[in-house]
PDB file of N, CA and C in Angstrom:
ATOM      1  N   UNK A   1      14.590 -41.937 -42.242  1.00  0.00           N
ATOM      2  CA  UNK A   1      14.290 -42.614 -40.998  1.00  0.00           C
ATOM      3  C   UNK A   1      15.511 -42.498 -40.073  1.00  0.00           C
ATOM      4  N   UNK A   2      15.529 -42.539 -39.212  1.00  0.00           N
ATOM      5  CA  UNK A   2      16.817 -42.187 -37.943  1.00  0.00           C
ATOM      6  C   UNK A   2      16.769 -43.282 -37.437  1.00  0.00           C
ATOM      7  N   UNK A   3      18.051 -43.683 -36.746  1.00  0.00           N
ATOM      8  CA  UNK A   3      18.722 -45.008 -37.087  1.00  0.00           C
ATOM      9  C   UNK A   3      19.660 -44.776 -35.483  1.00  0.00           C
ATOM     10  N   UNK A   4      19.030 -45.338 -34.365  1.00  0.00           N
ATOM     11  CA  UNK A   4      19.827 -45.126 -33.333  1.00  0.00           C
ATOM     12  C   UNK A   4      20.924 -46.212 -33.068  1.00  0.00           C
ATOM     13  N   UNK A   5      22.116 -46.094 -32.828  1.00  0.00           N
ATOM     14  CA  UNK A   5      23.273 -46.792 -32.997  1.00  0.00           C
ATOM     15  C   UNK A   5      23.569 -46.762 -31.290  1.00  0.00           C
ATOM     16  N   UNK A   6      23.663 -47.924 -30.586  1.00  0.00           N
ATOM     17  CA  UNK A   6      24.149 -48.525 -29.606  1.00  0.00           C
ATOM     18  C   UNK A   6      25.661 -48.536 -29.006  1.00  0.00           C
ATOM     19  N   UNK A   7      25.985 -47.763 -28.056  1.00  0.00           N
ATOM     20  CA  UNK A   7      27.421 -48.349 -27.507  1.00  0.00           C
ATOM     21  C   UNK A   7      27.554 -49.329 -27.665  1.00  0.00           C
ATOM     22  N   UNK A   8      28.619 -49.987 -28.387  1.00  0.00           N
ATOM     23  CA  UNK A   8      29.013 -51.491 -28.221  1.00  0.00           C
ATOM     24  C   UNK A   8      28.669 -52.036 -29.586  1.00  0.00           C
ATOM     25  N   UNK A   9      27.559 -51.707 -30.400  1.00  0.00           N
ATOM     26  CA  UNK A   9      27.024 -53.066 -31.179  1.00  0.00           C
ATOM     27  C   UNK A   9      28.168 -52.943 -32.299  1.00  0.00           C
ATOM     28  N   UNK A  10      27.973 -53.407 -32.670  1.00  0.00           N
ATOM     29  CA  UNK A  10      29.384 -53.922 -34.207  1.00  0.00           C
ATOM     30  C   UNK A  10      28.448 -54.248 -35.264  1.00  0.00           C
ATOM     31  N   UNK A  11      28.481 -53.239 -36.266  1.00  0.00           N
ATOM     32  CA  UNK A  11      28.166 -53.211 -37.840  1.00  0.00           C
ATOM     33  C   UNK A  11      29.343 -53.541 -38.516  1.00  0.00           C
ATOM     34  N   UNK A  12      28.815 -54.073 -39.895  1.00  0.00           N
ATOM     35  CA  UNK A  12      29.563 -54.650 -40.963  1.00  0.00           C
ATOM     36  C   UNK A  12      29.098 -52.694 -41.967  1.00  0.00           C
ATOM     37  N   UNK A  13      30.359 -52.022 -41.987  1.00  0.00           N
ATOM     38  CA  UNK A  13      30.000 -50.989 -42.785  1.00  0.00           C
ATOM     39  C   UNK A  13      30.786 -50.895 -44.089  1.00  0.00           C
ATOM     40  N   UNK A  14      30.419 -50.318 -44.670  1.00  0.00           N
ATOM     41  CA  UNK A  14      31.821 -49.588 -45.732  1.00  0.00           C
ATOM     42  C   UNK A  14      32.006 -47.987 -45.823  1.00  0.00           C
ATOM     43  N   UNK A  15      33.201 -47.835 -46.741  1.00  0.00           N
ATOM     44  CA  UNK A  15      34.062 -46.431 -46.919  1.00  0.00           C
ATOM     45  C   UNK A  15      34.086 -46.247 -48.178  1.00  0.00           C
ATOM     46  N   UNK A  16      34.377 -45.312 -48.717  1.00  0.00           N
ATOM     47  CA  UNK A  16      34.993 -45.196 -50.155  1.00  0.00           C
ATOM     48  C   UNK A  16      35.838 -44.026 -49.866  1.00  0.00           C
ATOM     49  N   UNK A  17      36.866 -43.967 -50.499  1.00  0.00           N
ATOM     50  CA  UNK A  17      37.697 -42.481 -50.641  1.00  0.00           C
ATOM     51  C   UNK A  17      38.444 -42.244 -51.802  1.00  0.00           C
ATOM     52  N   UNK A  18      38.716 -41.834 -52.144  1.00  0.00           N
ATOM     53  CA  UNK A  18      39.657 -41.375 -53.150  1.00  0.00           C
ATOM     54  C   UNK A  18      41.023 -41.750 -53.395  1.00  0.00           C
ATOM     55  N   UNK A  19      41.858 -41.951 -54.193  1.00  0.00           N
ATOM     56  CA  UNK A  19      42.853 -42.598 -54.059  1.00  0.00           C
ATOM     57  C   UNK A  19      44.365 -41.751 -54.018  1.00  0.00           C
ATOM     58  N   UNK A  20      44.884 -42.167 -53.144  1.00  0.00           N
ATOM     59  CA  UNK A  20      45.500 -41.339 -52.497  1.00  0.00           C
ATOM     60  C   UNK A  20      45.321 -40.323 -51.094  1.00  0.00           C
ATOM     61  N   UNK A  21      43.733 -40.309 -50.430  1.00  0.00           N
ATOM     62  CA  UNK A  21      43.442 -40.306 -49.350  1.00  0.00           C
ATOM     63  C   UNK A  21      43.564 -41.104 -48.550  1.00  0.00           C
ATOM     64  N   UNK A  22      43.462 -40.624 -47.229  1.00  0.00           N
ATOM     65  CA  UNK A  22      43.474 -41.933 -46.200  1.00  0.00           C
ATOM     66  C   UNK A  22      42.575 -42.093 -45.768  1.00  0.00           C
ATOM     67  N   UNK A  23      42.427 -43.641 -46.189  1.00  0.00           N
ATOM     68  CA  UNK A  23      40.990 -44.061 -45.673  1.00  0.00           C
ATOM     69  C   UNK A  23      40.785 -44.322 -43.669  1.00  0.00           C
ATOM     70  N   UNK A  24      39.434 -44.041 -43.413  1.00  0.00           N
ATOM     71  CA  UNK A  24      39.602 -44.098 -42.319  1.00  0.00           C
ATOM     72  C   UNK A  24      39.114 -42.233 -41.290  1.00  0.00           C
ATOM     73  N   UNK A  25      39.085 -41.849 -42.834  1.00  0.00           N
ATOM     74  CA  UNK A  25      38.846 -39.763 -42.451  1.00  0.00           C
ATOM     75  C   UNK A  25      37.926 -39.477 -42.574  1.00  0.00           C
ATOM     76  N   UNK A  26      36.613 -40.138 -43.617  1.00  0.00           N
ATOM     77  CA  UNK A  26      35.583 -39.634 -43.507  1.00  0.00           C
ATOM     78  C   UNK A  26      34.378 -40.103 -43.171  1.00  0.00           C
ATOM     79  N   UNK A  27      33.763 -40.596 -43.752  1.00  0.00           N
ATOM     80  CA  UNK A  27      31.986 -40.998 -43.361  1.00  0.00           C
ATOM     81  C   UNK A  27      32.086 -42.449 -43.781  1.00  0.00           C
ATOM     82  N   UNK A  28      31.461 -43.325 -42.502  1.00  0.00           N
ATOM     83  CA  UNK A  28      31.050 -44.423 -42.837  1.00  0.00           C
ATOM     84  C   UNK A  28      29.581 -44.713 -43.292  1.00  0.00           C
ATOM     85  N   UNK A  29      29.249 -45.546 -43.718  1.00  0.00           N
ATOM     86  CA  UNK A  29      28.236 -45.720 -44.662  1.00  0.00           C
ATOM     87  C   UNK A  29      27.780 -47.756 -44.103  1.00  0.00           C
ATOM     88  N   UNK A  30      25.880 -47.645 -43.767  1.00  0.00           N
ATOM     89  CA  UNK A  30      25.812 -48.686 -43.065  1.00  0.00           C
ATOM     90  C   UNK A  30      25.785 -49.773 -44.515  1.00  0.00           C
ATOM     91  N   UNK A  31      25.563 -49.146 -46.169  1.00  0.00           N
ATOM     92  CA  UNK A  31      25.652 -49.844 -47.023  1.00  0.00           C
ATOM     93  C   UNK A  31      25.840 -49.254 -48.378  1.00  0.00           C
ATOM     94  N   UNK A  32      25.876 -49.922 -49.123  1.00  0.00           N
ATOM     95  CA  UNK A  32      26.452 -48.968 -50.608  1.00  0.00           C
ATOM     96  C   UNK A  32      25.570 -48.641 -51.020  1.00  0.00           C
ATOM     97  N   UNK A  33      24.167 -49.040 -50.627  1.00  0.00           N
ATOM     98  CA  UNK A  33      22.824 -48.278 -51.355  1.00  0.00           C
ATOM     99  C   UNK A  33      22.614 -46.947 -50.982  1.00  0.00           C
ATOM    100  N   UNK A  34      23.286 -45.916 -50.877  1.00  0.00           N
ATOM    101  CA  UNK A  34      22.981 -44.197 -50.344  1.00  0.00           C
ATOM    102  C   UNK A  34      21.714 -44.064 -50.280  1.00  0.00           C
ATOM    103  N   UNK A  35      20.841 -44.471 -50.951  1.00  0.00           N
ATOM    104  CA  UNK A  35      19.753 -43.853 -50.801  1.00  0.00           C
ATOM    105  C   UNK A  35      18.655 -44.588 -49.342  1.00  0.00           C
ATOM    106  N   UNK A  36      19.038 -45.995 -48.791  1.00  0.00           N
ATOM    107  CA  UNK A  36      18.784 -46.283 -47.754  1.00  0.00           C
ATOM    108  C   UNK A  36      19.741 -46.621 -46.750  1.00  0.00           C
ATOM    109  N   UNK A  37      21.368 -46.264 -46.996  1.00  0.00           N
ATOM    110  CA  UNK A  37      22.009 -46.504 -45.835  1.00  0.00           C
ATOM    111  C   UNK A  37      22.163 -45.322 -44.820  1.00  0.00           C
ATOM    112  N   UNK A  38      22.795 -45.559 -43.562  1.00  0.00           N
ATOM    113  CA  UNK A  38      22.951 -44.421 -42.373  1.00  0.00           C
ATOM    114  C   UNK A  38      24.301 -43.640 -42.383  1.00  0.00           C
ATOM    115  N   UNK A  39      24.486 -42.772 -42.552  1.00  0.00           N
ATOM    116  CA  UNK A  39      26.305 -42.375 -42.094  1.00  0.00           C
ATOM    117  C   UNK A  39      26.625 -42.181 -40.845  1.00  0.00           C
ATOM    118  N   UNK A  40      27.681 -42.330 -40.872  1.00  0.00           N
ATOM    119  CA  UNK A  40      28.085 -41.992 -39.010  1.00  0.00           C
ATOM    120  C   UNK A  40      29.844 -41.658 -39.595  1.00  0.00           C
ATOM    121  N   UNK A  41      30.152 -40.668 -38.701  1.00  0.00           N
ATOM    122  CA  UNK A  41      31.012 -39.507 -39.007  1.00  0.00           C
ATOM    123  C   UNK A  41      32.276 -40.432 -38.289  1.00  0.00           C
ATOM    124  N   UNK A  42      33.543 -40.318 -39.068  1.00  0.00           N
ATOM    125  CA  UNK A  42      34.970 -41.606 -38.835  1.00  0.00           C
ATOM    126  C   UNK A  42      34.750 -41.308 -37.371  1.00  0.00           C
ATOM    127  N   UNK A  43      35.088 -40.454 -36.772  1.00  0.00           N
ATOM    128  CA  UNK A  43      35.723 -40.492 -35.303  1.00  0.00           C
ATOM    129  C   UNK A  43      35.103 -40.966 -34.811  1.00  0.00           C
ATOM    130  N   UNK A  44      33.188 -41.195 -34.942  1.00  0.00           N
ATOM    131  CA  UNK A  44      32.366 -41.805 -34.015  1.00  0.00           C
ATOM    132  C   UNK A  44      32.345 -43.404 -33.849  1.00  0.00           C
ATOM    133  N   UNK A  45      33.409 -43.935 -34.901  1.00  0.00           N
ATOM    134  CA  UNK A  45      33.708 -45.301 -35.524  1.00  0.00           C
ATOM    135  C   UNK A  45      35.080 -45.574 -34.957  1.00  0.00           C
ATOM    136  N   UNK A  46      34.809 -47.084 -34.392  1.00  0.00           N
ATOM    137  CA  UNK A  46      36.152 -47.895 -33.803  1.00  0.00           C
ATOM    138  C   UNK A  46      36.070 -48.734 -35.192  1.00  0.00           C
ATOM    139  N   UNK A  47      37.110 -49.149 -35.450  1.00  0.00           N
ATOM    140  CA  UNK A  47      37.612 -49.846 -36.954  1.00  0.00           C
ATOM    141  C   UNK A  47      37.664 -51.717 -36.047  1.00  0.00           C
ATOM    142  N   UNK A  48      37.095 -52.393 -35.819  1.00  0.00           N
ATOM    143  CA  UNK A  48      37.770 -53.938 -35.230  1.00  0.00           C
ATOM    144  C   UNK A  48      38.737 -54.387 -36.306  1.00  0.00           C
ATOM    145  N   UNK A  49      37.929 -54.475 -37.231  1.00  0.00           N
ATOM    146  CA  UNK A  49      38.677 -55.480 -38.351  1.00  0.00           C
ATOM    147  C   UNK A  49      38.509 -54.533 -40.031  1.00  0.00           C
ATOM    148  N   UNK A  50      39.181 -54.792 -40.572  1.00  0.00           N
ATOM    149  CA  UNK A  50      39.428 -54.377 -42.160  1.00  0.00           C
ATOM    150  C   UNK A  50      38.828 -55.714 -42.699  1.00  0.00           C
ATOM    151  N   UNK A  51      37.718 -55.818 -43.153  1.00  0.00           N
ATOM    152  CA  UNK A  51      37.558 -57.318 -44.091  1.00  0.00           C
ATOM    153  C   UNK A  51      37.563 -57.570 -45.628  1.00  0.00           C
ATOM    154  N   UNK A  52      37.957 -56.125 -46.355  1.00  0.00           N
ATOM    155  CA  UNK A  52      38.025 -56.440 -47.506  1.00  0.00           C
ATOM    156  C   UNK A  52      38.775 -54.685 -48.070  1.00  0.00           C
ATOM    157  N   UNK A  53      39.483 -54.692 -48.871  1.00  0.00           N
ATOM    158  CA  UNK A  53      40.046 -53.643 -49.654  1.00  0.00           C
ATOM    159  C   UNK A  53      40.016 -53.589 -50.834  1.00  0.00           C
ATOM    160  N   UNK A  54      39.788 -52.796 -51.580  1.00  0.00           N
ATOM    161  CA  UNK A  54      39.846 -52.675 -52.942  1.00  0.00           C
ATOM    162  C   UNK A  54      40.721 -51.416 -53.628  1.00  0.00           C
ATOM    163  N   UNK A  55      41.526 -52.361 -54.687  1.00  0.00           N
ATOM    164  CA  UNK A  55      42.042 -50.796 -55.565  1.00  0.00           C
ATOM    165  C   UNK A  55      41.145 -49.869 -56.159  1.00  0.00           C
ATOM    166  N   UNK A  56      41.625 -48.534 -56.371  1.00  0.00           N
ATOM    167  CA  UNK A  56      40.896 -47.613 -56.691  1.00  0.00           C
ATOM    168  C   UNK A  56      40.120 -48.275 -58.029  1.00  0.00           C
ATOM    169  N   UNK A  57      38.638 -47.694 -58.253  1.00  0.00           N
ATOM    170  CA  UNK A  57      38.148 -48.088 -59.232  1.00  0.00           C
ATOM    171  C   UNK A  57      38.656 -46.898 -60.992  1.00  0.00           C
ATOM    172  N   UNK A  58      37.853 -46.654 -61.632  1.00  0.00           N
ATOM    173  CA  UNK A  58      38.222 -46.369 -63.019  1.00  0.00           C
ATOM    174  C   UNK A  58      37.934 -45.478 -62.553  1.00  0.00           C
ATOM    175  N   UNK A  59      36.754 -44.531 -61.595  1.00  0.00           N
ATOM    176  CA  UNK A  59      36.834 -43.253 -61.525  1.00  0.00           C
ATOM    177  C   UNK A  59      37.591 -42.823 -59.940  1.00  0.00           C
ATOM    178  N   UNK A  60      38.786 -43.795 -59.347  1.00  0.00           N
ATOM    179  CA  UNK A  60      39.923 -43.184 -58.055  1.00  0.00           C
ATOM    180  C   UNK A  60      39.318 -43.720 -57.193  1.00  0.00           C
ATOM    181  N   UNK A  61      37.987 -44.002 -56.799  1.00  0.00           N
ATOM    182  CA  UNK A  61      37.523 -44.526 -55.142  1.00  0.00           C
ATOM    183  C   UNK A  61      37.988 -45.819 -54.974  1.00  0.00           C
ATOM    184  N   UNK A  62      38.174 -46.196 -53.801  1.00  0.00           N
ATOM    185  CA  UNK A  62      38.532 -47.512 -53.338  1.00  0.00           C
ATOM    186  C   UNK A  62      37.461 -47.678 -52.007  1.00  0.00           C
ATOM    187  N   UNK A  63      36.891 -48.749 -52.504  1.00  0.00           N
ATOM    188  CA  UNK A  63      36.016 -49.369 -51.217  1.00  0.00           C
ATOM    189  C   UNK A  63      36.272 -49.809 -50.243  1.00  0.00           C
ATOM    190  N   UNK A  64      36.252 -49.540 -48.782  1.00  0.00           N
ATOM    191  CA  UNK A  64      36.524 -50.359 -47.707  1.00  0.00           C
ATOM    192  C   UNK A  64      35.304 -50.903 -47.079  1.00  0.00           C
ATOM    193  N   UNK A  65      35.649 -52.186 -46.544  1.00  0.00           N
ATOM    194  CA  UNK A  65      33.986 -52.810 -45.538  1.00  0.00           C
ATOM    195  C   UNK A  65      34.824 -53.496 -44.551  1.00  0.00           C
ATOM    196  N   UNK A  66      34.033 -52.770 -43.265  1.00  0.00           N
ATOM    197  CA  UNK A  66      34.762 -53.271 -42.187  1.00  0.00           C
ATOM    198  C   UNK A  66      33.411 -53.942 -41.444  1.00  0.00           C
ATOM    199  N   UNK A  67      33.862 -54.720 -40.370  1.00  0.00           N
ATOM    200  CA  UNK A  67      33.077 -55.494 -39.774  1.00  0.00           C
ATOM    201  C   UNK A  67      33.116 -55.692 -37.849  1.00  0.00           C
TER     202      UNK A  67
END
């Protein structure tokens, strides 16, 4: 389904990357379910706030959800 995104509106999204990448480079994600969330590509993304970080998990990703 296609998912039109608004100048201006502010989603609560998340990231994952790898550890030792910098987060902030690749694809945001409108939720951790892949199989029904939207991506939208970093640059098309203003960051407001960082609301939660996580250390890398057992297999290197670290989650970000911004808001």
């Amino acid at each position: 389904m296609l998912r039109v995104f608004e100048f201006g509106e502010e989603l609560e999204m998340v990231q994952w990357v790898r550890s030792g990448q910098r987060a902030g480079t690749g694809t945001w994600w409108t939720s951790q379910d892949l199989d029904a969330a939207h991506s939208v590509p970093a640059q098309k993304v203003e960051v407001l706030e960082v609301l939660e970080g996580r250390l890398p998990e057992a297999d290197g990703q670290v989650w970000k959800r911004l808001g």
